[in-house]
Protein backbone atom coordinates (compact mmCIF):
# COMPACT_ATOMS: atom_id res chain seq x y z
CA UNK A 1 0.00 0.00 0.00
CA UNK A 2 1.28 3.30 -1.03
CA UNK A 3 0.22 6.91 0.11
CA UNK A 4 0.25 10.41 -0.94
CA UNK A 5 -1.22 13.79 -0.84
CA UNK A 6 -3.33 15.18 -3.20
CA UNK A 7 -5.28 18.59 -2.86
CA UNK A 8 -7.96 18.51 -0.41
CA UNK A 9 -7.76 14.30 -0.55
CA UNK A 10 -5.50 11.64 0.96
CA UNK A 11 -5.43 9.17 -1.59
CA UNK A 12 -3.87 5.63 -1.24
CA UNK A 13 -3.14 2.87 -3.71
CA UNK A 14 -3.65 -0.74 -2.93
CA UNK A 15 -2.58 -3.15 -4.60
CA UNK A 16 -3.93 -5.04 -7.26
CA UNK A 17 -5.76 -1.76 -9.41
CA UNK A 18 -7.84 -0.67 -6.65
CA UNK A 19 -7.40 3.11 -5.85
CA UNK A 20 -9.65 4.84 -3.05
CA UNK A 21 -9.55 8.79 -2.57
CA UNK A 22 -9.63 10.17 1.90
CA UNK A 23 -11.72 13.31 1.68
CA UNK A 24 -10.63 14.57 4.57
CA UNK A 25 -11.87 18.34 4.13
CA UNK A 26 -15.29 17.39 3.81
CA UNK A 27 -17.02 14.15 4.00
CA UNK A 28 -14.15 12.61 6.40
CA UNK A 29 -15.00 9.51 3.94
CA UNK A 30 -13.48 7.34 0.83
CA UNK A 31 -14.47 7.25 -2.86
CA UNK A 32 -13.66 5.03 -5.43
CA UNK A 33 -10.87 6.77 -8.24
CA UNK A 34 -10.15 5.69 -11.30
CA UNK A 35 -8.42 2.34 -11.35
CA UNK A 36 -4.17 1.71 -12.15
CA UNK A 37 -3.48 0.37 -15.41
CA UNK A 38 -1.71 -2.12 -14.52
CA UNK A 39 -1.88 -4.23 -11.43
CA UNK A 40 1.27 -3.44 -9.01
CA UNK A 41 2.21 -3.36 -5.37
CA UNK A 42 5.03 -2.53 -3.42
CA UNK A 43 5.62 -0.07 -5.78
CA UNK A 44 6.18 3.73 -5.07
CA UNK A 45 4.59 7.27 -5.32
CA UNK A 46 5.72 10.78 -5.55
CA UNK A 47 3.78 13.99 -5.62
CA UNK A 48 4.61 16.23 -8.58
CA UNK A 49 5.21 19.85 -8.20
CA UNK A 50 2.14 20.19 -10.17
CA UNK A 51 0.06 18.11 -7.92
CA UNK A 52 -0.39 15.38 -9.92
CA UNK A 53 1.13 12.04 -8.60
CA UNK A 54 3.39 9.59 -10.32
CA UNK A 55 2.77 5.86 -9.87
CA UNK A 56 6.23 3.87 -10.22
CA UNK A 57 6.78 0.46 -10.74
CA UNK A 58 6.50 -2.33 -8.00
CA UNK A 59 5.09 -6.05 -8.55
CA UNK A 60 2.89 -7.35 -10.84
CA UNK A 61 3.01 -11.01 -9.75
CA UNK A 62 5.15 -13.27 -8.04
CA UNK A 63 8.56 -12.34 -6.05
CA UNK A 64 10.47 -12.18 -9.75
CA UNK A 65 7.93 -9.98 -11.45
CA UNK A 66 8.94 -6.10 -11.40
CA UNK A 67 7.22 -4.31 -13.90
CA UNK A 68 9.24 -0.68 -15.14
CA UNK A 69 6.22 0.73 -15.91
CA UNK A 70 4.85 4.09 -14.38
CA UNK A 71 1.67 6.08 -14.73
CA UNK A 72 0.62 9.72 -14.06
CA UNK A 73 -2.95 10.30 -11.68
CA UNK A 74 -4.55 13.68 -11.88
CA UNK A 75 -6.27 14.59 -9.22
CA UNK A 76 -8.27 17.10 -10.63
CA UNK A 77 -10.11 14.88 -13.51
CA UNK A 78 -9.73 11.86 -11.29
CA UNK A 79 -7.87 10.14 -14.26
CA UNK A 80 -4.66 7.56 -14.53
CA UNK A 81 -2.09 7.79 -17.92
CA UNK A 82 0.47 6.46 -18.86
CA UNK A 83 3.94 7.68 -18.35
CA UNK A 84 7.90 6.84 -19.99
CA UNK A 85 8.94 3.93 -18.28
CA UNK A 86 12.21 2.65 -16.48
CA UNK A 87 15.09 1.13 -17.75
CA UNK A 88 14.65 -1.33 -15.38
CA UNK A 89 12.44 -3.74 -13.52
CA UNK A 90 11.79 -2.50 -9.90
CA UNK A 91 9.76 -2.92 -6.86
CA UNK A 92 11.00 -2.16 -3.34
CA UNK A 93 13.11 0.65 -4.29
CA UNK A 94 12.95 4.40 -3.15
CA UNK A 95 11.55 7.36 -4.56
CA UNK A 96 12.74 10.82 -3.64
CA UNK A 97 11.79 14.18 -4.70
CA UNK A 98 14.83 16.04 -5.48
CA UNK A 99 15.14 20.20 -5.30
CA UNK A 100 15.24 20.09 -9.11
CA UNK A 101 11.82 18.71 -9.65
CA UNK A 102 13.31 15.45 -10.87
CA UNK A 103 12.79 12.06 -8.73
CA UNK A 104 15.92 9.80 -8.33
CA UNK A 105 14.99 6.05 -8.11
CA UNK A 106 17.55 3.60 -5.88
CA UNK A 107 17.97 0.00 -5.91
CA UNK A 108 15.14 -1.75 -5.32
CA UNK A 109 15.00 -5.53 -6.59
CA UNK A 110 13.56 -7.09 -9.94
CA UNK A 111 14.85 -10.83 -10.14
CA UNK A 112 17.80 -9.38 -8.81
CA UNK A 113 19.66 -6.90 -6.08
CA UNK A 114 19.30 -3.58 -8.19
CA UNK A 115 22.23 -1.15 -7.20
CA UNK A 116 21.11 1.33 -10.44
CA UNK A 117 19.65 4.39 -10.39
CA UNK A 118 17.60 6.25 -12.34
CA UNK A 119 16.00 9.87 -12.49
CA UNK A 120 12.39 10.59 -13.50
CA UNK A 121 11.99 14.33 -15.39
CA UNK A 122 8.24 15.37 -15.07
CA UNK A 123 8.64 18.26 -17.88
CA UNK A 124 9.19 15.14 -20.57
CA UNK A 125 7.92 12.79 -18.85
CA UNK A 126 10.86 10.86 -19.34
CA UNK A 127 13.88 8.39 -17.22
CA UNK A 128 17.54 8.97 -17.73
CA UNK A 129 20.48 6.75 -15.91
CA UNK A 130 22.46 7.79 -13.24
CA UNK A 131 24.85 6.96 -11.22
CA UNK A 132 24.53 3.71 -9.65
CA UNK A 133 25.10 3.32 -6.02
CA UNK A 134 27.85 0.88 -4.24
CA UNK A 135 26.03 -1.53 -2.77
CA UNK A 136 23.04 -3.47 -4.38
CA UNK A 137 19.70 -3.15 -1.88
CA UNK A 138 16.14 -3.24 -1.57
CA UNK A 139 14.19 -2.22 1.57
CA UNK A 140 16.77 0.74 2.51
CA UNK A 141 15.02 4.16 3.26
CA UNK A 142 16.11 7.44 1.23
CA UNK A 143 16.20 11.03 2.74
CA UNK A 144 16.33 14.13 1.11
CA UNK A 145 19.11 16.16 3.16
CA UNK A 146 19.04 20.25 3.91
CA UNK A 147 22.35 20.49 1.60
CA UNK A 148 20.42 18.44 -1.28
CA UNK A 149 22.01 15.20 -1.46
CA UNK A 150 20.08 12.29 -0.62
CA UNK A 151 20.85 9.69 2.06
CA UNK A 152 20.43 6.08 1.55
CA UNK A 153 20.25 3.71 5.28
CA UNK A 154 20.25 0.02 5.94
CA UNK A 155 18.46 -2.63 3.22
CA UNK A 156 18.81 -6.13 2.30
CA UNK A 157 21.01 -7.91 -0.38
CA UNK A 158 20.62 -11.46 0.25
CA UNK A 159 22.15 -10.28 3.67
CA UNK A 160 20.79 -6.85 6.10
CA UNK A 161 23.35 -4.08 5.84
CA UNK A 162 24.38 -1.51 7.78
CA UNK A 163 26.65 0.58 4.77
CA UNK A 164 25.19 4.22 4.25
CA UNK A 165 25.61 6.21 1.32
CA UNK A 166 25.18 9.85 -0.67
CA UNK A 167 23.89 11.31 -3.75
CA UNK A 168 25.11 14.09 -4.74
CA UNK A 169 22.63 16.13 -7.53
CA UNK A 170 25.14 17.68 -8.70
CA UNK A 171 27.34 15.39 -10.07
CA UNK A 172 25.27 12.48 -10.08
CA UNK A 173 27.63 10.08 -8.02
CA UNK A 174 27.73 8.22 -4.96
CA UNK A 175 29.89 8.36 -2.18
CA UNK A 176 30.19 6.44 1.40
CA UNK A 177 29.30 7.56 4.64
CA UNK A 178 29.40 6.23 8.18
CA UNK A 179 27.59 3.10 8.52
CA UNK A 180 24.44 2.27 10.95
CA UNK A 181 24.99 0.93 14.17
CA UNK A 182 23.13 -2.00 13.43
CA UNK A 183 22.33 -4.14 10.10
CA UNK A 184 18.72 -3.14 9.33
CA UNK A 185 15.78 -3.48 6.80
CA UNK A 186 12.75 -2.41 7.12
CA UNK A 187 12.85 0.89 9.23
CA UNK A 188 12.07 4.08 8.94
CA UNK A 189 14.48 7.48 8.37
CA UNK A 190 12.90 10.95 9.34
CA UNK A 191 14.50 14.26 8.31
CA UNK A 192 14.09 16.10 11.47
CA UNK A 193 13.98 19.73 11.76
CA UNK A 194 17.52 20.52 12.90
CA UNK A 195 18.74 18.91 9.71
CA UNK A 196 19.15 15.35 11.40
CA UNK A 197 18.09 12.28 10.22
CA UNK A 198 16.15 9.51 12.93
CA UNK A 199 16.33 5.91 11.82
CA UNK A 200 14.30 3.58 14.03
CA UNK A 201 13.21 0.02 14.31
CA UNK A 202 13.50 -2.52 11.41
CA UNK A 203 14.91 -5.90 11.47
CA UNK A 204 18.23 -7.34 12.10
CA UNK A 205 17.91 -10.10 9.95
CA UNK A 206 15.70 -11.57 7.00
CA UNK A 207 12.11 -11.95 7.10
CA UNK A 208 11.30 -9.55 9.79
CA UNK A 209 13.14 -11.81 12.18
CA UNK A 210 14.78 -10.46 15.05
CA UNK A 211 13.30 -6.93 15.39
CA UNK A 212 14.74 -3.82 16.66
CA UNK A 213 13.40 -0.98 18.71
CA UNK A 214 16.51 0.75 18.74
CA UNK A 215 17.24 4.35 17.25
CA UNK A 216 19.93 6.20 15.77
CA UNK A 217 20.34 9.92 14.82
CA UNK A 218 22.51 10.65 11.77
CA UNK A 219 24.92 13.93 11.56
CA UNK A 220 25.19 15.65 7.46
CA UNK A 221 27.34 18.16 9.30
CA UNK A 222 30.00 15.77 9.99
CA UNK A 223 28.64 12.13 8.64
CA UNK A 224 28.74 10.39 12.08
CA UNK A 225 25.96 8.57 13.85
CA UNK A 226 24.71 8.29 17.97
CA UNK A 227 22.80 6.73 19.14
CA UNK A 228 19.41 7.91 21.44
CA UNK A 229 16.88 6.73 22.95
CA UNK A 230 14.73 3.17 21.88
CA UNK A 231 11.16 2.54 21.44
CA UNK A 232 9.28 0.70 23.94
CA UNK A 233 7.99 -2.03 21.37
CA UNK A 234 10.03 -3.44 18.29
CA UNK A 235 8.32 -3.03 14.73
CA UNK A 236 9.33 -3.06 11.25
């Protein structure tokens, strides 16, 4: 299941073709919306500068199936199109906004560990490659820093991993940074307002096994972790 914003609406994707719109200035209720094209989950979504929402990749059948295919919902005449699609095969990869306009797509998996990266431009509706990053992942997180550069945690690549990395816009490369405490999949990574990033919870090892309710705070200023305090229940 996949959420984003949308004037005046929440509106969610499930998985197969199913989408539902959260009018949440109103009614407080759902409504059916126009149905995906084609059947995905664990895909992602980004909202457009224009408000419109792009629909990318994900699953369209068993754990080998990645579709590249991406589509384009408009809120305002409830309506799904078509959109360029990937190079690549992808589902459980991140999507980030960047300050540009563009989205930059990481890893993810598709039959195999992706480590390539691609970037989506909404003005052509278009995907160009990038730089790919240095370690193969799906189920990492992605943050957008203050300074622009994009921060990649954790994820699994037939092992958890605790290697950290950064994009840098501006020349389209990526470069190492201090690893995570812990080898982790599955958590979450919140920009915070003084610039920091939280990463919390996840699991230690495959299949949600061995959960974590540990947190860590993550430094741009000098690329170091510490840790702080832990949840009272683990969760992924």
């Amino acid at each position: 299941m996949s959420l984003f914003t949308v004037p005046k609406f929440r509106l969610t994707i499930i998985f197969w073709v199913n989408v539902f719109l959260f009018n949440h200035v109103i009614a407080q209720n759902w409504q059916s919306a126009s149905n995906l094209n084609t059947a995905r989950h664990t895909h992602s979504v980004v909202t457009l500068p224009d408000g419109k929402a792009i629909i990318i990749a994900g699953s369209v059948s068993g754990h080998n199936n990645g579709t590249s295919s991406c589509e384009i919902y408009n809120p305002v005449n409830n309506s799904l199109s078509n959109t360029g699609s990937m190079s690549n095969s992808r589902y459980f990869h991140t999507s980030t906004l960047l300050p540009d306009g563009k989205i930059i797509i990481a890893g993810g998996y598709g039959g195999y560990y992706h480590s390539s990266c691609e970037l989506y431009n909404p003005s052509s509706g278009t995907w160009s490659n990038t730089g790919s990053m240095n370690y193969a992942s799906y189920g990492h997180t992605a943050t957008l820093l203050n300074n622009g550069k994009v921060l990649i945690t954790g994820g699994h690549s037939g092992y958890n991993l605790s290697r950290c990395e950064l994009y840098d816009t501006s020349t389209g490369s990526w470069s190492s940074t201090s690893s995570l405490p812990l080898t982790i999949w599955g958590h979450t990574a919140t920009l915070l307002p003084s610039g920091k990033v939280l990463v919390v919870g996840g699991a230690t090892t495959y299949f949600g096994y061995n959960l974590t309710a540990t947190a860590a705070l993550y430094d741009p200023s000098n690329g170091t972790w510490s840790s702080t305090g832990s949840m009272s229940t683990v969760r992924v």
